[in-house]
Protein backbone atom coordinates (compact mmCIF):
# COMPACT_ATOMS: atom_id res chain seq x y z
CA UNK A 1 4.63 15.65 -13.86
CA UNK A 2 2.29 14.33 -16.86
CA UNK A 3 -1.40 14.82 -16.38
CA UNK A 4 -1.84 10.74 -15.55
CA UNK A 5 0.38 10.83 -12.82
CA UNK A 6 -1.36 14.06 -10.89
CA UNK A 7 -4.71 12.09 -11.02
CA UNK A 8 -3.38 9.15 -9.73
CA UNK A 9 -1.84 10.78 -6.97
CA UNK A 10 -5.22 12.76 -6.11
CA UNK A 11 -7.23 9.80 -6.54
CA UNK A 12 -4.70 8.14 -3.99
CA UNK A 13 -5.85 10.86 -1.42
CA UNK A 14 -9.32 10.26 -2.45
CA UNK A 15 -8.90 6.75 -1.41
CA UNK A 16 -6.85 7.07 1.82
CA UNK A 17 -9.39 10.25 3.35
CA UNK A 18 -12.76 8.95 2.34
CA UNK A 19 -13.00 5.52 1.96
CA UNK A 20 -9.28 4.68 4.54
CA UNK A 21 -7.45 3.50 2.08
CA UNK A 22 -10.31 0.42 1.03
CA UNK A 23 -10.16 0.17 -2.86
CA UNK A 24 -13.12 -2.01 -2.90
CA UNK A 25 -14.89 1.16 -1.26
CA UNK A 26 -13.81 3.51 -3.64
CA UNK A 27 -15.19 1.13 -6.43
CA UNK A 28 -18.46 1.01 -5.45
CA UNK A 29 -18.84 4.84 -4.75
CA UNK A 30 -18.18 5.39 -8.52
CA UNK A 31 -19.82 2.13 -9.76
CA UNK A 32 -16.76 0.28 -11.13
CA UNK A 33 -15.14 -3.21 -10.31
CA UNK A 34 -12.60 -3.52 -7.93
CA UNK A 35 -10.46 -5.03 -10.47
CA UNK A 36 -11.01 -1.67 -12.31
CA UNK A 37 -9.72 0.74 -9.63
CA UNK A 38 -6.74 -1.79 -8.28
CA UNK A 39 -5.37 -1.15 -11.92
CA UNK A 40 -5.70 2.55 -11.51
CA UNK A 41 -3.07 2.23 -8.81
CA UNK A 42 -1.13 -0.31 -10.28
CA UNK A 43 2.30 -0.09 -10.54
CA UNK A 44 2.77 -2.42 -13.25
CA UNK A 45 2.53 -0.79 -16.86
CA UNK A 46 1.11 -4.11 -18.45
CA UNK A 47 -1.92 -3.82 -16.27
CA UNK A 48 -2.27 -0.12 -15.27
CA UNK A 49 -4.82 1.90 -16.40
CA UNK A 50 -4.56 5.72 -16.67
CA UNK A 51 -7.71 8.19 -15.56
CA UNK A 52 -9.00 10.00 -18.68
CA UNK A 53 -10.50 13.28 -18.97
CA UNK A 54 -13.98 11.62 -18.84
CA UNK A 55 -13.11 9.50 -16.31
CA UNK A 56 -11.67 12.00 -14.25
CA UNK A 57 -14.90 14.31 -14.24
CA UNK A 58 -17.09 11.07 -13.60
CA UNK A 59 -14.71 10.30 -10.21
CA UNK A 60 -15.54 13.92 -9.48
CA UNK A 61 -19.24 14.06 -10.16
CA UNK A 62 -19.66 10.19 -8.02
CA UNK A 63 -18.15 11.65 -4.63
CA UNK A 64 -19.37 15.08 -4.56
CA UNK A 65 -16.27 16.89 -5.06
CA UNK A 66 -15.28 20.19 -7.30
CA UNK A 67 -14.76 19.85 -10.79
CA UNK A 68 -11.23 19.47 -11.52
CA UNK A 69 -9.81 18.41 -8.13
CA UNK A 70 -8.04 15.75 -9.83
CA UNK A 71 -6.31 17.99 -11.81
CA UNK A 72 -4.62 19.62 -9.35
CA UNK A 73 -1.07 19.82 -9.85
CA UNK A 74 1.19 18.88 -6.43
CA UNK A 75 2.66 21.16 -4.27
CA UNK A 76 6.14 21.37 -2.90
CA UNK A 77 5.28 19.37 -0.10
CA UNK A 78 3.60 16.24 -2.03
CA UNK A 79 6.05 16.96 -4.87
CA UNK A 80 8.64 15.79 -1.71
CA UNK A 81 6.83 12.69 -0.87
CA UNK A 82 5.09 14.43 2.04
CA UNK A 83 1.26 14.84 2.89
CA UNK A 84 0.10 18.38 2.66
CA UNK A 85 -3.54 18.70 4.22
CA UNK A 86 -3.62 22.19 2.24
CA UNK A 87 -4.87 19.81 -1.04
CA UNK A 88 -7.58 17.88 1.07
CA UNK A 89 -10.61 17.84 -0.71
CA UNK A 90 -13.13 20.53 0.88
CA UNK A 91 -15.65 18.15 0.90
CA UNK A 92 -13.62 16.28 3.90
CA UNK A 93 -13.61 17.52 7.30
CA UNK A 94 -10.28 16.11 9.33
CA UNK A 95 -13.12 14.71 12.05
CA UNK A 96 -14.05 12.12 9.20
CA UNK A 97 -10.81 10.90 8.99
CA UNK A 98 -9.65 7.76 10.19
CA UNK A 99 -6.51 7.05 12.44
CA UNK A 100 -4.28 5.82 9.96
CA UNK A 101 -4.58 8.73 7.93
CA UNK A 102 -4.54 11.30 10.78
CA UNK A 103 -1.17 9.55 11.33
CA UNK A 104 -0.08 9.89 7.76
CA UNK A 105 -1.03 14.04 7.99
CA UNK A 106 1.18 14.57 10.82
CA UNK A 107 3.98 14.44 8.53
CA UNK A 108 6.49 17.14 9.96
CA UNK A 109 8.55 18.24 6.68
CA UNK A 110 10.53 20.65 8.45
CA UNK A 111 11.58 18.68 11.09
CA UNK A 112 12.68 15.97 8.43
CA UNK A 113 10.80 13.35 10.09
CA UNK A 114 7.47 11.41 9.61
CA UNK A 115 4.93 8.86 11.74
CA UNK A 116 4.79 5.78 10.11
CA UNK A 117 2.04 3.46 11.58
CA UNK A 118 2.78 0.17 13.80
CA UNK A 119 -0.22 -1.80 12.51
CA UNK A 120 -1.88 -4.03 15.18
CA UNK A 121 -1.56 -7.06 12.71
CA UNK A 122 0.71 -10.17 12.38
CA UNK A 123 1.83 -11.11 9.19
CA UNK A 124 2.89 -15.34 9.19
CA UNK A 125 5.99 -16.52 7.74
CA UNK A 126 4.72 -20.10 8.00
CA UNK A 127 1.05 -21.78 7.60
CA UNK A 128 -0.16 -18.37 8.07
CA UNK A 129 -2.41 -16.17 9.97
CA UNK A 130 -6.13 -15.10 9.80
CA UNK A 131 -6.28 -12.03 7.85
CA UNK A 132 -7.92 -8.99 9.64
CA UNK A 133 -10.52 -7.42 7.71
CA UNK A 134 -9.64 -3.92 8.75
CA UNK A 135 -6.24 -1.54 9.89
CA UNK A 136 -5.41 -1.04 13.16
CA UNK A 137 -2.96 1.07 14.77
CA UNK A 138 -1.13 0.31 17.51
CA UNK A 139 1.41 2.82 18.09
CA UNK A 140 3.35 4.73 15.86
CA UNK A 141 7.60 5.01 14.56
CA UNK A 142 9.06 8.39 13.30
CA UNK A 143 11.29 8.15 10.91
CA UNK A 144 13.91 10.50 9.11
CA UNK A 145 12.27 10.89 5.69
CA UNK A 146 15.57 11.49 4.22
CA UNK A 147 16.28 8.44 5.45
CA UNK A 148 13.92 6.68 4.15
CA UNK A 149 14.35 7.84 0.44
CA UNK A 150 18.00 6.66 0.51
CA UNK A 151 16.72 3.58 2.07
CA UNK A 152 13.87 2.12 0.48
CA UNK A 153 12.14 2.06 -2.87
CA UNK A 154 8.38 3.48 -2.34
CA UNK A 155 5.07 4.66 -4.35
CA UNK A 156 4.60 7.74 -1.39
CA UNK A 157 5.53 8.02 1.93
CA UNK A 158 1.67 8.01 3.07
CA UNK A 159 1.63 4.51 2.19
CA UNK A 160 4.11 2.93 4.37
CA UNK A 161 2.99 0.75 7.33
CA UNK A 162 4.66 -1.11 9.85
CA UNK A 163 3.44 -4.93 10.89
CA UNK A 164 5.56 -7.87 12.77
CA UNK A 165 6.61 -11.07 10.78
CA UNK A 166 5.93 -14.31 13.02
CA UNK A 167 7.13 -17.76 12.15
CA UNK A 168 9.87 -19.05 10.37
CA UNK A 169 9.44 -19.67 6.66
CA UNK A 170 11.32 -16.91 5.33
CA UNK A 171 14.07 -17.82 7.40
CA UNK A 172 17.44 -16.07 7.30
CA UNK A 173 16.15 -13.53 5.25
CA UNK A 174 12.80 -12.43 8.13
CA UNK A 175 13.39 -13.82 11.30
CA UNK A 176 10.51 -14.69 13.87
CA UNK A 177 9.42 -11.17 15.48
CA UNK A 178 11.11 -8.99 13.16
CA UNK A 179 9.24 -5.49 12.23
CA UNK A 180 9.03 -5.17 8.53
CA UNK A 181 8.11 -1.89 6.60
CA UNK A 182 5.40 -2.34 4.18
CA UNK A 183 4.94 0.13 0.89
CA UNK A 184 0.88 -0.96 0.77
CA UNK A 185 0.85 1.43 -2.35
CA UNK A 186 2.39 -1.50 -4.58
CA UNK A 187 -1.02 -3.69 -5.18
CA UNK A 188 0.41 -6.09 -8.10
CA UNK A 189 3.37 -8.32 -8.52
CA UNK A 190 5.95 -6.75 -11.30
CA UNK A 191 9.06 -8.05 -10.68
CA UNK A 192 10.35 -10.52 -8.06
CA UNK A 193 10.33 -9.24 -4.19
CA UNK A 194 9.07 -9.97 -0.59
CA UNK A 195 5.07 -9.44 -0.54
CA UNK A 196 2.69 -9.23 2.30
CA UNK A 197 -0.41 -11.11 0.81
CA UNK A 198 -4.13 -12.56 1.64
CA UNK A 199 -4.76 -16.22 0.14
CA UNK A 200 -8.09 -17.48 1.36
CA UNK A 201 -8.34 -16.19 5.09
CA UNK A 202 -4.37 -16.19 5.81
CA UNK A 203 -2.00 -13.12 5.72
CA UNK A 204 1.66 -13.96 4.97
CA UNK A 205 4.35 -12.69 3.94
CA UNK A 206 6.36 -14.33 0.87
CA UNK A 207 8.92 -14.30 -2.23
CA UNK A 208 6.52 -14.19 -5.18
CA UNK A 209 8.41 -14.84 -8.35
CA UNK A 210 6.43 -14.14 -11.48
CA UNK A 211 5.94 -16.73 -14.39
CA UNK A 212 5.09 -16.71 -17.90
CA UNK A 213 1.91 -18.83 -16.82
CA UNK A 214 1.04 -17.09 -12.90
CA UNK A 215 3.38 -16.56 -10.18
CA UNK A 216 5.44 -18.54 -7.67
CA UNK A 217 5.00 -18.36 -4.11
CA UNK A 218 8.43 -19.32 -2.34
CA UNK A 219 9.69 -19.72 1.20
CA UNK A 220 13.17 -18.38 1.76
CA UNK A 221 13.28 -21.14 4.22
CA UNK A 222 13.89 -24.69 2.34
CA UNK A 223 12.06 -26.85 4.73
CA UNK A 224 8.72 -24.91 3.21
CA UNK A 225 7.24 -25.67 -0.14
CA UNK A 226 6.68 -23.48 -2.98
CA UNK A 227 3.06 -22.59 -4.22
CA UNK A 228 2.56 -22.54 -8.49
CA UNK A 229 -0.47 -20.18 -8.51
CA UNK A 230 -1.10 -20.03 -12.08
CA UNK A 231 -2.65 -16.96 -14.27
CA UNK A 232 -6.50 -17.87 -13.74
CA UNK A 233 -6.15 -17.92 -10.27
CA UNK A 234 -3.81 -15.59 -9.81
CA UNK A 235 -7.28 -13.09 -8.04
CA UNK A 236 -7.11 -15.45 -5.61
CA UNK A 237 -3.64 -13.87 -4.28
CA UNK A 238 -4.72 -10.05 -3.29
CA UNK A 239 -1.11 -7.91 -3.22
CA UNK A 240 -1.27 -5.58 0.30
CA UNK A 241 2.30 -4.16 -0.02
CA UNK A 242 6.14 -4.93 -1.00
CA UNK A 243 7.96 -5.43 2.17
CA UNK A 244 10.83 -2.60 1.45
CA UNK A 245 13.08 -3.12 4.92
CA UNK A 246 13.28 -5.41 7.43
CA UNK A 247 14.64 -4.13 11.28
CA UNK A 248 15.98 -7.31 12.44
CA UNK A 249 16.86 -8.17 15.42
CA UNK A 250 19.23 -10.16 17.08
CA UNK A 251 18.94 -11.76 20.62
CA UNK A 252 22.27 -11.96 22.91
């Protein structure tokens, strides 16, 4: 693994045990724009930016942790797409943590299984839904990881969540009530998928097809309209996740 990819990685943990996962957090700690840090994590080559050497010592120095943290390569267990507390920064005491985290530590490697998070949030599939300013969990799923990397297409495993589509608009594909599995480490739109996005005060969950001039928002459902956001107000949209399954259910 190249030197760019280990500090993304422990910047990732940064984020998710000192500032729960809140990028706009994290940029303010070490004096940078949010738009800065979101393309730290970005997924998206065209936009990503890669932590330097400088960089990486000035993360350090802003939240008081050793020298070289960021350099440290992964072990077996995060090399596996699996949270190993062994690399939290000493700096962070497991009291500070939040719950979402705490959930994503309890990640039992041996036992082939991990808690993914049942997020107390409702994502609309039609005029949409007030989005909540902050996570919380309501219960919890275990799932087989090996599952889940035949499954799905994900940054890590830490950053899955699971939330409940309501409404209609992305009819047959999401049906009303379904529970959809969200990879909230995907922050930008690179190719066409399913997103679970904020516009304005509304959380839905759409098809956003990108453009040469901004992106289209689409409804799988044809009664709904399609939105042409285009490139200048494009920060408008903020990217929470790629919806990577949907468990849908059927009533009889």
């Amino acid at each position: 693994m190249e030197i760019k990819d280990i500090r993304r990685h422990r910047l990732h943990k940064l984020l998710l045990t000192m500032f729960s996962g809140r990028k706009s957090s994290l940029a303010e700690a070490i004096g940078k724009p949010a738009s800065y840090v979101s393309r730290l994590f970005s997924d998206n080559p065209a936009h990503s930016r890669n932590i330097g050497e400088s960089m990486a010592r000035d993360i350090e120095r802003s939240l008081g942790i050793d020298p070289g943290y960021l350099d440290t390569p992964l072990t077996k267990l995060e090399a596996g797409g699996a949270w190993d507390p062994a690399t939290n920064p000493d700096a962070i005491s497991p009291v500070h943590l939040d719950i979402p985290v705490r959930l994503a530590q309890k990640i039992e490697r041996y036992s082939g299984h991990v808690d993914i998070p049942v997020m107390d949030v409702e994502a609309s599939m039609g005029p949409g839904r007030f989005a909540p300013e902050t996570e919380v969990v309501a219960s919890r799923m275990s799932l087989e990881v090996e599952w889940l990397r035949r499954t799905v297409t994900m940054t890590e495993i830490s950053n899955l969540r699971i939330i409940t589509g309501m409404g209609e608009s992305m009819f047959p594909t999401i049906k009303h009530g379904d529970l959809l599995l969200i990879d909230t480490g995907v922050d930008s739109v690179s190719y066409d998928a399913v997103y679970l996005i904020a516009m304005s005060t509304s959380l839905l969950v759409k098809r956003i097809q990108r453009e040469v001039d901004g992106i289209r928002i689409v409804s799988d459902n044809p009664k709904y309209k399609e939105i042409m956001v285009p490139e200048d107000l494009e920060e408008r949209v903020q990217i929470l996740g790629r919806v990577v399954f949907v468990w849908s259910g059927n009533r009889v």
